[in-house]
PDB file of N, CA and C in Angstrom:
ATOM      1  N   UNK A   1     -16.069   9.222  -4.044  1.00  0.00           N
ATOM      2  CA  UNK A   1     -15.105  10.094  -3.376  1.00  0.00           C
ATOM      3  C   UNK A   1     -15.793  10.784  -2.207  1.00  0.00           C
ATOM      4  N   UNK A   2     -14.855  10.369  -1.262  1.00  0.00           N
ATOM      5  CA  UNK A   2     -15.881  11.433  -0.048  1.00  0.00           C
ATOM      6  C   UNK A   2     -15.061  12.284   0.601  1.00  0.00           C
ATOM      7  N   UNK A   3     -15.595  13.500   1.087  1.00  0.00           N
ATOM      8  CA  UNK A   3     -14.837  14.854   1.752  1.00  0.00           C
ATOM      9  C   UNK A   3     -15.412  15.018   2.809  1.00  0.00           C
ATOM     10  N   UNK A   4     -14.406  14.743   4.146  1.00  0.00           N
ATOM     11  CA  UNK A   4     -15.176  14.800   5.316  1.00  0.00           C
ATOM     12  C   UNK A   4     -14.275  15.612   5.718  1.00  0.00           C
ATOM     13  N   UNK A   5     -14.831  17.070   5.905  1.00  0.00           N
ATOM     14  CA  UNK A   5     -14.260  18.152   6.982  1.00  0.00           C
ATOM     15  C   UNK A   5     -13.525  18.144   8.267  1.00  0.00           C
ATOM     16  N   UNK A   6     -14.918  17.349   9.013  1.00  0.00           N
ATOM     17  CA  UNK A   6     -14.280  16.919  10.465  1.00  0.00           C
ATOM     18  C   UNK A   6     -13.089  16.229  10.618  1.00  0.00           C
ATOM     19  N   UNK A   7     -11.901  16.535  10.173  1.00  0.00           N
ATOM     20  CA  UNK A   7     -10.590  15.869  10.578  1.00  0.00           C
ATOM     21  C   UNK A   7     -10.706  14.060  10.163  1.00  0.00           C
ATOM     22  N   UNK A   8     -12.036  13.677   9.667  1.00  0.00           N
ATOM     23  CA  UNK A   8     -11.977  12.692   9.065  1.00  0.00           C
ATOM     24  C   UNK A   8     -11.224  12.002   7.928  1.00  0.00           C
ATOM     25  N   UNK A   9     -11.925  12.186   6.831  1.00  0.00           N
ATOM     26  CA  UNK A   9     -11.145  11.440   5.620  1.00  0.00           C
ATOM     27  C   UNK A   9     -11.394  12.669   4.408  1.00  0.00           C
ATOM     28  N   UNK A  10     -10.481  13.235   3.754  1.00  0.00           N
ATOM     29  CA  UNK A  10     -10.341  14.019   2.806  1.00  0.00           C
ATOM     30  C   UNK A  10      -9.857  13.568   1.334  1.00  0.00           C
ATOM     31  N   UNK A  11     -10.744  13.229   0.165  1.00  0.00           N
ATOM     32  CA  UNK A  11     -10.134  12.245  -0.894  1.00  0.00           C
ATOM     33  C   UNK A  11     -10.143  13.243  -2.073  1.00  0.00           C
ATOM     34  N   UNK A  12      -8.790  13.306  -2.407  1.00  0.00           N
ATOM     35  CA  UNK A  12      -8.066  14.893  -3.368  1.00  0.00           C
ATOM     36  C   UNK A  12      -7.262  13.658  -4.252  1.00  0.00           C
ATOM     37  N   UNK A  13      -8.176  13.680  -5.524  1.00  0.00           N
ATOM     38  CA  UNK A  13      -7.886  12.866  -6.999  1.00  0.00           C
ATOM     39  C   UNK A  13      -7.169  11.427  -6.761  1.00  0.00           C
ATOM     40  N   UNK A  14      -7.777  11.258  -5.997  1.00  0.00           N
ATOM     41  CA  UNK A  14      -7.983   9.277  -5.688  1.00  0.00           C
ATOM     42  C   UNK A  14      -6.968   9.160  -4.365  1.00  0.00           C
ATOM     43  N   UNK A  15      -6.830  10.325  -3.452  1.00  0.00           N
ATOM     44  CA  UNK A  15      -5.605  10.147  -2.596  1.00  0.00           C
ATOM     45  C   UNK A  15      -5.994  10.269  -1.009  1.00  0.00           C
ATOM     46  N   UNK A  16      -5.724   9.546  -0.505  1.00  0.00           N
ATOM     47  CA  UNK A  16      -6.442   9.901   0.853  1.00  0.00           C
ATOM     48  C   UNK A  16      -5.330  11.044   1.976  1.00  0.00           C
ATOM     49  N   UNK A  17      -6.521  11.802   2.504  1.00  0.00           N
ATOM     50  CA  UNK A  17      -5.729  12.837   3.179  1.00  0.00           C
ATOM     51  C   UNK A  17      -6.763  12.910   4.550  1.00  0.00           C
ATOM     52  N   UNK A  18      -5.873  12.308   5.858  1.00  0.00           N
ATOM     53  CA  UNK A  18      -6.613  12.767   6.973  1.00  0.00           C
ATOM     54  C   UNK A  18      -6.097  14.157   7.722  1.00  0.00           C
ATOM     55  N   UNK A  19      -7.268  14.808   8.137  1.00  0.00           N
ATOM     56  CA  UNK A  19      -6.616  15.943   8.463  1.00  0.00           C
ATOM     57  C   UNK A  19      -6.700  15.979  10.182  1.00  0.00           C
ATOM     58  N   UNK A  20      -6.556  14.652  10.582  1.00  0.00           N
ATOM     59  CA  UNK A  20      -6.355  14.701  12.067  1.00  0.00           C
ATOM     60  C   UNK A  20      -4.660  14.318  12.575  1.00  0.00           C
ATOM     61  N   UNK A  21      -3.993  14.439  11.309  1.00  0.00           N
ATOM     62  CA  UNK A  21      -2.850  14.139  11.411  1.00  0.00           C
ATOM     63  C   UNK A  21      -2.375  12.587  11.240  1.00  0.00           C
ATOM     64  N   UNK A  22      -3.129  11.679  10.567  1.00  0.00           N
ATOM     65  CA  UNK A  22      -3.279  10.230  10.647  1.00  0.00           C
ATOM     66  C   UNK A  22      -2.204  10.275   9.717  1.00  0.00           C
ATOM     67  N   UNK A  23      -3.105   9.744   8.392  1.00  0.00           N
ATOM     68  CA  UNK A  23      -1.964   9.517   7.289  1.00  0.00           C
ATOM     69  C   UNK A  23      -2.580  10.264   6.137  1.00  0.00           C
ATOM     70  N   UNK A  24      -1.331  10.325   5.426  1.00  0.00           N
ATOM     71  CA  UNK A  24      -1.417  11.461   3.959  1.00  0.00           C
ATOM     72  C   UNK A  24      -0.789  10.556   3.090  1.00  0.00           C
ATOM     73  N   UNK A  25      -2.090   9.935   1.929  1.00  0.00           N
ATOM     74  CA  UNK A  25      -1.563   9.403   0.812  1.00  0.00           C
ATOM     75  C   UNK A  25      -1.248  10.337  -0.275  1.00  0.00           C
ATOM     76  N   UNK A  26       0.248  10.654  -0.393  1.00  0.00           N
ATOM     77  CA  UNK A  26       0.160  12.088  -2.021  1.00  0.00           C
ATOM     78  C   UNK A  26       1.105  10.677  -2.839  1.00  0.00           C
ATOM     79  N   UNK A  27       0.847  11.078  -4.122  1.00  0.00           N
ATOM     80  CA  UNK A  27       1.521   9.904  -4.909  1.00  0.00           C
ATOM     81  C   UNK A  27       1.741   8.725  -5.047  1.00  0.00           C
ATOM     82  N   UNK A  28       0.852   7.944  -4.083  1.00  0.00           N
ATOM     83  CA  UNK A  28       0.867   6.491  -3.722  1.00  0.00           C
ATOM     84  C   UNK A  28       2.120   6.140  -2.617  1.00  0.00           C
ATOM     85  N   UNK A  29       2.628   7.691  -2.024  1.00  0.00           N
ATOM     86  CA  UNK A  29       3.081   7.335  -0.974  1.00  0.00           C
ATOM     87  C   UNK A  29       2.329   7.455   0.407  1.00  0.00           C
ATOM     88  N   UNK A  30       2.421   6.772   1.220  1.00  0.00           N
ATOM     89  CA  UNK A  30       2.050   7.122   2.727  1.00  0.00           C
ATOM     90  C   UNK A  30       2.601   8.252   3.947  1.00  0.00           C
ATOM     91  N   UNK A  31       2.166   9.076   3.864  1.00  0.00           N
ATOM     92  CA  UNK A  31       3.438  10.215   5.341  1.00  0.00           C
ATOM     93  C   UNK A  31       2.310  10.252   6.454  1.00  0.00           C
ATOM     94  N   UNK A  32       2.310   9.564   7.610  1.00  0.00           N
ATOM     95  CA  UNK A  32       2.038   9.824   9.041  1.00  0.00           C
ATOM     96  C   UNK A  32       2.339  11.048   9.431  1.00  0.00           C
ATOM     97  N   UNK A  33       1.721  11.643   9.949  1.00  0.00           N
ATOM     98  CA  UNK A  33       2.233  12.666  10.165  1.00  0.00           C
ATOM     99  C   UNK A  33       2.097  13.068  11.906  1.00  0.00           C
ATOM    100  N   UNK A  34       1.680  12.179  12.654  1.00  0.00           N
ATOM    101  CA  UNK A  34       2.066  11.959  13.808  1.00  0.00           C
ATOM    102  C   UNK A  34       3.607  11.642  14.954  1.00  0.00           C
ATOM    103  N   UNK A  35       4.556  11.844  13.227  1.00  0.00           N
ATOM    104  CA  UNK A  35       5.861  11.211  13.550  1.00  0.00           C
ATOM    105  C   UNK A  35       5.998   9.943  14.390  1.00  0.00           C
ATOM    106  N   UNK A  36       5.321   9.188  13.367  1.00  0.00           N
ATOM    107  CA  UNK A  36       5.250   7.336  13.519  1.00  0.00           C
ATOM    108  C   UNK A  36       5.793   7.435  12.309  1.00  0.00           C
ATOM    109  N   UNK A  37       5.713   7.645  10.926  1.00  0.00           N
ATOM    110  CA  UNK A  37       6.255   6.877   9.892  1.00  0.00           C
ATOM    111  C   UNK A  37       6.029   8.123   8.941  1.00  0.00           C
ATOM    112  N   UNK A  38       7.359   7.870   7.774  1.00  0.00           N
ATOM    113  CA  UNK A  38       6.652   8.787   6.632  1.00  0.00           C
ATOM    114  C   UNK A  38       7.324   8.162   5.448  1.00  0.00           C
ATOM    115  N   UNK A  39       6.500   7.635   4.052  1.00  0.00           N
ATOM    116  CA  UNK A  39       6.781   6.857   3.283  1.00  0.00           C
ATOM    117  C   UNK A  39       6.727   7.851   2.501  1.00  0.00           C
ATOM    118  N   UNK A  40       8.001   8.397   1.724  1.00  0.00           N
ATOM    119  CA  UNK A  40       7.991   9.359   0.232  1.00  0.00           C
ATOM    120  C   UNK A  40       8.641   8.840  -0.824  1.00  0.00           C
ATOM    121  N   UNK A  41       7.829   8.588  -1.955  1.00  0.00           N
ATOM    122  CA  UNK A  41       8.289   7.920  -3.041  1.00  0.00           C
ATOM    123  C   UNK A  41       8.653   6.621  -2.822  1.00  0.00           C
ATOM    124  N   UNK A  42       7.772   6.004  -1.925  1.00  0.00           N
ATOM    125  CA  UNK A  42       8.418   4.559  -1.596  1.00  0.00           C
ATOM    126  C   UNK A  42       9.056   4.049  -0.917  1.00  0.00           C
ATOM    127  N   UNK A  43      10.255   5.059  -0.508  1.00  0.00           N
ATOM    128  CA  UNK A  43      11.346   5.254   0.648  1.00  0.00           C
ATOM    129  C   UNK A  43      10.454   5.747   2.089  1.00  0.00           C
ATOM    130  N   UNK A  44      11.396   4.975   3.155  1.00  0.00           N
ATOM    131  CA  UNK A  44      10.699   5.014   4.735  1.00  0.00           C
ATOM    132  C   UNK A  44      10.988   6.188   5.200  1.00  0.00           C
ATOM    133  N   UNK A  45      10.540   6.585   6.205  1.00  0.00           N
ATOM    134  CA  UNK A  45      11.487   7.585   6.856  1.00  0.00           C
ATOM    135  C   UNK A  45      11.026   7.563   8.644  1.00  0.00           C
ATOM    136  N   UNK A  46      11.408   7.222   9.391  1.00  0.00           N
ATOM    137  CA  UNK A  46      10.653   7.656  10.642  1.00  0.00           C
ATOM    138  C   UNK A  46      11.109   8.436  11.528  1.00  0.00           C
ATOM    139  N   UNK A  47      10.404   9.604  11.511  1.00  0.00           N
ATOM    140  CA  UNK A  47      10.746  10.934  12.136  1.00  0.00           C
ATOM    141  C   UNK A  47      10.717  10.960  13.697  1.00  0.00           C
ATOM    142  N   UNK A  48      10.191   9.854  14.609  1.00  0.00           N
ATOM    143  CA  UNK A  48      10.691   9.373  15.741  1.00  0.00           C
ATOM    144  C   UNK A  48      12.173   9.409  15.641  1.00  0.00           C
ATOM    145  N   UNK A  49      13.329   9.640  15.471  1.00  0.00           N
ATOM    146  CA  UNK A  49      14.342   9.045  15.504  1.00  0.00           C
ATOM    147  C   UNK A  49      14.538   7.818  15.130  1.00  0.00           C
ATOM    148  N   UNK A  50      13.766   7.123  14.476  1.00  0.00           N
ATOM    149  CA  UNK A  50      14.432   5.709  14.753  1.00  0.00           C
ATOM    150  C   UNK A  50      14.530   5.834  12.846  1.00  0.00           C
ATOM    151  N   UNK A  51      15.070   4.280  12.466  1.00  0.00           N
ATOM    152  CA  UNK A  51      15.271   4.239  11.327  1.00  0.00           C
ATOM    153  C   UNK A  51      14.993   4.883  10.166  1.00  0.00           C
ATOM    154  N   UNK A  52      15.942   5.270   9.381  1.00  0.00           N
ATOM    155  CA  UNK A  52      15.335   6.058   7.835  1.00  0.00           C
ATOM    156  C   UNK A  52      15.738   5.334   6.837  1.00  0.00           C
ATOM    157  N   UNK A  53      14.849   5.293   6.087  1.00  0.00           N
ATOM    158  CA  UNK A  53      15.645   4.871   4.561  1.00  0.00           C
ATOM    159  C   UNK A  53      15.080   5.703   3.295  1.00  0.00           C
ATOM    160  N   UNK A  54      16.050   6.549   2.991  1.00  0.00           N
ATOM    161  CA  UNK A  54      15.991   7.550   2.062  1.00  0.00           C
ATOM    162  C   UNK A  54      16.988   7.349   1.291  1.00  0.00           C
ATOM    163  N   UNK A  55      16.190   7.585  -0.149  1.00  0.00           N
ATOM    164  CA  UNK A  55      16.868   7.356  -1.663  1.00  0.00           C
ATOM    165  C   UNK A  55      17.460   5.581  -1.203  1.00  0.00           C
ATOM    166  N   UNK A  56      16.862   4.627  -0.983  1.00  0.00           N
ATOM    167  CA  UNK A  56      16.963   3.396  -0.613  1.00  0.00           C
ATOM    168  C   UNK A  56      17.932   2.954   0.242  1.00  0.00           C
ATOM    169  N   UNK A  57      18.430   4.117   0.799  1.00  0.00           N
ATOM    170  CA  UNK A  57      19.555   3.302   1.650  1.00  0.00           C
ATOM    171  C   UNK A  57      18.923   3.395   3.554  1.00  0.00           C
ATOM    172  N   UNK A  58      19.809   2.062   4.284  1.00  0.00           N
ATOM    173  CA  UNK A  58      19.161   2.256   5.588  1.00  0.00           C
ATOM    174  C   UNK A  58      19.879   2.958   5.933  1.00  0.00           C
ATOM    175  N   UNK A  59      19.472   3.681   7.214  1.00  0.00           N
ATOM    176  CA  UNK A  59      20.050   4.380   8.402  1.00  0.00           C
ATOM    177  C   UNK A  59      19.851   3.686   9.665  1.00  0.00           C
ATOM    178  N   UNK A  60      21.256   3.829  10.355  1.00  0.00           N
ATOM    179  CA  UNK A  60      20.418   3.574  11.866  1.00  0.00           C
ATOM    180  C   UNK A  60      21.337   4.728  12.679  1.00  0.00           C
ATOM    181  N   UNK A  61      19.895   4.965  13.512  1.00  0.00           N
ATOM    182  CA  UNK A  61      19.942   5.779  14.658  1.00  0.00           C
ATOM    183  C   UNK A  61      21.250   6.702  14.980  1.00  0.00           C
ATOM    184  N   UNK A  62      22.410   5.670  15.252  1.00  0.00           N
ATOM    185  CA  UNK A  62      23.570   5.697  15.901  1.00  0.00           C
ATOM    186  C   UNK A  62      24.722   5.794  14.991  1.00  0.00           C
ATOM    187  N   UNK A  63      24.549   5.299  13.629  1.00  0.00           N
ATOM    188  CA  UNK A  63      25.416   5.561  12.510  1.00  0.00           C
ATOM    189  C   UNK A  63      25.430   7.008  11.579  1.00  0.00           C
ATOM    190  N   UNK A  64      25.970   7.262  11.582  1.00  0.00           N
ATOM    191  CA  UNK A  64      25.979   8.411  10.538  1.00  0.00           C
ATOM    192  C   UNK A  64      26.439   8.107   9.407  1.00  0.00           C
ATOM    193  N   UNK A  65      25.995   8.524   8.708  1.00  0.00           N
ATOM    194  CA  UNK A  65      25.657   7.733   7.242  1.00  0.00           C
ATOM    195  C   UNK A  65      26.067   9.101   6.586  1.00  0.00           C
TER     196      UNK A  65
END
């Protein structure tokens, strides 16, 4: 397990956490946090505006769902 301060790689009970804003593994999900992508519980989400899929269903952009 390694703990790197410098905005590197932060590993909290087998989970990877960058604190330069990269990616945050909590629960074996993935969240970007650059608003490129955010994976919670499996489900997508991308906080760009563009596609979501939460509680498994898609979204697009232009639909309201």
């Amino acid at each position: 397990m390694g703990t790197t301060i410098n905005g590197k790689k932060v590993n909290i009970n087998g989970r990877e956490v960058d604190i330069n804003g990269r990616s945050v593994n909590i629960n074996g999900s993935r969240a970007i946090i650059n608003g490129k992508g955010m994976n919670i519980n499996g489900r997508g989400a991308d906080i760009n505006g563009k596609p979501s899929n939460i509680n498994g269903r898609a979204k697009h952009p232009l639909e309201k769902v």
